[in-house]
Protein backbone atom coordinates (compact mmCIF):
# COMPACT_ATOMS: atom_id res chain seq x y z
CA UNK A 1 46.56 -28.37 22.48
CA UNK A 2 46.97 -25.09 20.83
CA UNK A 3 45.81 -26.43 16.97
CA UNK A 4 42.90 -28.12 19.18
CA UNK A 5 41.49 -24.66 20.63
CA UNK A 6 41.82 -22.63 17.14
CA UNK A 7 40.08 -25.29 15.47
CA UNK A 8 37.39 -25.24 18.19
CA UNK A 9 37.54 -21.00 17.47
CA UNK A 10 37.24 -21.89 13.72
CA UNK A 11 34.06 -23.97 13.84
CA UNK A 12 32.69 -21.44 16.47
CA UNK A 13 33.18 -18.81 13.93
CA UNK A 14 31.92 -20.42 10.90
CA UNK A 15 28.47 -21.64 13.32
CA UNK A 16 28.06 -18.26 14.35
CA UNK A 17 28.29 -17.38 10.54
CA UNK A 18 26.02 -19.54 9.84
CA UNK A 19 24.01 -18.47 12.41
CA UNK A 20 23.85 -14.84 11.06
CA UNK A 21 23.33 -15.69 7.19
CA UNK A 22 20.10 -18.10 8.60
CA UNK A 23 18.57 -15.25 10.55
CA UNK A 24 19.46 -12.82 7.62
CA UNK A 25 17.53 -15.25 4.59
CA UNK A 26 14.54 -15.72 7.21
CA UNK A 27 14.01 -11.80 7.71
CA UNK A 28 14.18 -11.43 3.74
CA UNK A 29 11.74 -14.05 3.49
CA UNK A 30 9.81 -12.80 6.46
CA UNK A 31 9.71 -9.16 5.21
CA UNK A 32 9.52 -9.99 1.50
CA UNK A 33 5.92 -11.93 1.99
CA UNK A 34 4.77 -8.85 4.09
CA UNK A 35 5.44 -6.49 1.17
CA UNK A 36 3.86 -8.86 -0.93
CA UNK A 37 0.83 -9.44 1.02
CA UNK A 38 0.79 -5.27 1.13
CA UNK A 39 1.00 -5.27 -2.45
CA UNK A 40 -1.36 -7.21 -2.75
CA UNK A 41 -4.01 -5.18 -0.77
CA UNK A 42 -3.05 -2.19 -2.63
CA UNK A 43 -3.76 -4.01 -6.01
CA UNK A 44 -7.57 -5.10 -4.44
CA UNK A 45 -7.95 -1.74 -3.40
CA UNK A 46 -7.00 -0.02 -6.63
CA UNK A 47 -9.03 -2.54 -8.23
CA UNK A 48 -12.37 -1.82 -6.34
CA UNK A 49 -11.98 1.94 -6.77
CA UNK A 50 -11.42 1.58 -10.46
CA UNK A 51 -14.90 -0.92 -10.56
CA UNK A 52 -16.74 1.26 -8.10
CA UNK A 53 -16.50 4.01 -10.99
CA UNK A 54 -19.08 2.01 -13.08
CA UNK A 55 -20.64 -0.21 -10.36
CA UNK A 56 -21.95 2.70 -8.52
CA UNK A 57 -24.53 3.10 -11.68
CA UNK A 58 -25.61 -0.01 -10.69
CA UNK A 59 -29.47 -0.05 -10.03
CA UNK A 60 -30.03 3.59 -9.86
CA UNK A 61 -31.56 5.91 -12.54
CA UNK A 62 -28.84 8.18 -13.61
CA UNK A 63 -28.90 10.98 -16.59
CA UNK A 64 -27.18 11.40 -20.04
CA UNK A 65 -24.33 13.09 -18.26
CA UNK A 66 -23.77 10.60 -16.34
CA UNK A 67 -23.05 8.59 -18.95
CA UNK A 68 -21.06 11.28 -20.74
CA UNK A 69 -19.14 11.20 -18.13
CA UNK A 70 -18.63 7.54 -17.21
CA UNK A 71 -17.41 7.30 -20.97
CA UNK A 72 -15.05 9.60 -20.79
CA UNK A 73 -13.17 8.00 -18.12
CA UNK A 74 -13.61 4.76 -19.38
CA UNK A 75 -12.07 6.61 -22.76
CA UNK A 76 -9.29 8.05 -20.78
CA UNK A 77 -8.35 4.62 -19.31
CA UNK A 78 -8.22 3.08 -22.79
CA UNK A 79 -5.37 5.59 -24.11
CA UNK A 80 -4.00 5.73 -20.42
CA UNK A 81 -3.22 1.51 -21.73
CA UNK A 82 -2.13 3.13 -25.51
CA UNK A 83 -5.61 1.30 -26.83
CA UNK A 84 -6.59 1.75 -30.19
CA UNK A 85 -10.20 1.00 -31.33
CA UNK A 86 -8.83 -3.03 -32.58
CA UNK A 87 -7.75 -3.71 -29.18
CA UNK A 88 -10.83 -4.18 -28.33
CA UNK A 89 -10.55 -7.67 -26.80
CA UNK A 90 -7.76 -6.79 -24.51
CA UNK A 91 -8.88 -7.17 -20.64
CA UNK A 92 -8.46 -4.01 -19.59
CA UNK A 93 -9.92 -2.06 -22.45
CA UNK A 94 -13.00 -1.26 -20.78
CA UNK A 95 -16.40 -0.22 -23.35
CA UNK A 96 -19.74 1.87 -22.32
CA UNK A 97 -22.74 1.23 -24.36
CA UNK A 98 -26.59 2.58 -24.53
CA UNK A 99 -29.36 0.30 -25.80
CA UNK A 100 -32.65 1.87 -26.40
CA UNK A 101 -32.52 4.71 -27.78
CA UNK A 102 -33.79 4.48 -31.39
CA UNK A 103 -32.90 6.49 -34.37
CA UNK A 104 -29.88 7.66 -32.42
CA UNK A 105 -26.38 7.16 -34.27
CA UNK A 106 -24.68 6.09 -30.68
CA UNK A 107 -27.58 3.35 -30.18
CA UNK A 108 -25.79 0.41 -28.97
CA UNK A 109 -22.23 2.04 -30.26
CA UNK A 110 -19.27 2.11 -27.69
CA UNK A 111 -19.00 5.34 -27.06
CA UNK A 112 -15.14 4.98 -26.02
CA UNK A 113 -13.86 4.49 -29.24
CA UNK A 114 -11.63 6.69 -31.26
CA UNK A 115 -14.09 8.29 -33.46
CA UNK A 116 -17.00 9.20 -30.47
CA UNK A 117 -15.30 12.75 -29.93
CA UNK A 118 -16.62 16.01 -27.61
CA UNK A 119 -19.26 16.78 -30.93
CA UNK A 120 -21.19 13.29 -30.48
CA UNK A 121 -20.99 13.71 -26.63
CA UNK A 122 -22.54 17.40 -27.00
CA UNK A 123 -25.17 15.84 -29.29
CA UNK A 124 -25.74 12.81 -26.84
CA UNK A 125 -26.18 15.81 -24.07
CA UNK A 126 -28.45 17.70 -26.17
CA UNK A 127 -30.57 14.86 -27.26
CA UNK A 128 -31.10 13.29 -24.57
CA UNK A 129 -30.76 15.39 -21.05
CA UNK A 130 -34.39 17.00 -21.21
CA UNK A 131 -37.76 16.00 -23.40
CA UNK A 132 -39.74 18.64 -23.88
CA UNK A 133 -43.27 18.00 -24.48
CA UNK A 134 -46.17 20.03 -25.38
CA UNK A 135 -49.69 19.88 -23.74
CA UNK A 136 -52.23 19.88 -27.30
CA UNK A 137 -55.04 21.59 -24.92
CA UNK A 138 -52.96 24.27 -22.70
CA UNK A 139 -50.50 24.47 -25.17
CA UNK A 140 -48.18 24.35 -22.36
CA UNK A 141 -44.63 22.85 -23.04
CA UNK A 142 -43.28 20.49 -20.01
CA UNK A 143 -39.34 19.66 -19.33
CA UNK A 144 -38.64 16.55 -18.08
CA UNK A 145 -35.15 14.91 -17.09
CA UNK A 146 -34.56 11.46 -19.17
CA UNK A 147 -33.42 9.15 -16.98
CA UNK A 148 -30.87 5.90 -17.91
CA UNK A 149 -30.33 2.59 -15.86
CA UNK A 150 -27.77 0.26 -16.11
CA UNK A 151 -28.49 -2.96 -18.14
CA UNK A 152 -25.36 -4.97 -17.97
CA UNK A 153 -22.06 -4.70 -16.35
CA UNK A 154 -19.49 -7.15 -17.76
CA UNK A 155 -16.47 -8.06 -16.48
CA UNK A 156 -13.02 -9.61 -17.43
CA UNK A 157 -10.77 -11.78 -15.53
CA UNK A 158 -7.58 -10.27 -14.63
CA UNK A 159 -4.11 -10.71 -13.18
CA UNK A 160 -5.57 -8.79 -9.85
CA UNK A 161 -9.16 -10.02 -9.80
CA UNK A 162 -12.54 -8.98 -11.78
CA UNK A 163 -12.14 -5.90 -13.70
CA UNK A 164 -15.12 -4.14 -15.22
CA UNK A 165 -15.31 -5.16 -19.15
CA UNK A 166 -18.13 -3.16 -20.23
CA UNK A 167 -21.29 -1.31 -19.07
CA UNK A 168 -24.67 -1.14 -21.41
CA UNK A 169 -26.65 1.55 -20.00
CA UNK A 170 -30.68 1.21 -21.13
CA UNK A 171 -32.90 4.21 -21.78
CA UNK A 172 -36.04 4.49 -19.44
């Protein structure tokens, strides 16, 4: 009788063991796909702040400084990665381009890579922020903002979704 009621405590004990180590590997599971699924959210999130940066260009008329601008972060993400000008091809190095403006050095150049420094940006700002034009009868000389849309935005497929590739801005 006595072996019969500590075996019947023995396989009570190892049940409620078994019990505990269940309810212990479902709450990991159960907890680990939440953080996952938070992750995950994050990631999209991070993802369509970084392409709202560019996107936001998108079908509105913006200026050279814009640009200047846009290009600089887009440069700052590229050695944020440790990109050098032949990693060109990598997804995440991302390129900004401007078609349409002939006789310019930067005309359909990235201007991201390594040898576009703060010199060719001030020359892209001076060039290209005001045209001045003179009236032949008044002799009056005119100012005018030069405006820029967005051509192209590309994109490359990544480990956490779309990520912009490139933008190719054209002059108006």
């Amino acid at each position: 009788m006595e072996n019969a009621s500590k075996a019947i405590l023995m396989a009570a004990g190892i049940l409620i063991g078994v019990m505990i180590i269940s309810i212990g590997v479902y709450l990991f599971a159960t907890f680990g796909g939440t953080s996952q699924n938070i992750q995950e959210q994050i990631d999209g999130r991070v993802l369509a702040e970084f392409n709202n940066n560019f996107e936001k260009f998108s079908n509105v008329d913006c200026t050279i400084h814009d640009i200047v601008s846009l290009a600089g972060f887009a440069k700052k993400n590229n050695q944020d990665f440790d990109f050098t000008d032949s990693d060109i091809n990598n997804e995440y190095y991302v390129s900004v381009f401007i078609e349409n403006i002939s006789g310019s050095p930067y005309n359909n150049k990235d201007l991201t890579r390594a040898n576009i420094n703060e010199d060719a940006y001030m020359s892209l700002l001076n060039d290209y922020s005001i045209k001045y034009t003179a009236n032949s009868s008044t002799g009056e000389t005119t100012a005018e903002t030069q405006y820029f849309t967005c051509a192209n935005i590309q994109y490359s497929s990544t480990n956490d979704g779309q990520r912009v590739k490139s933008i190719t801005f054209r002059k108006n």
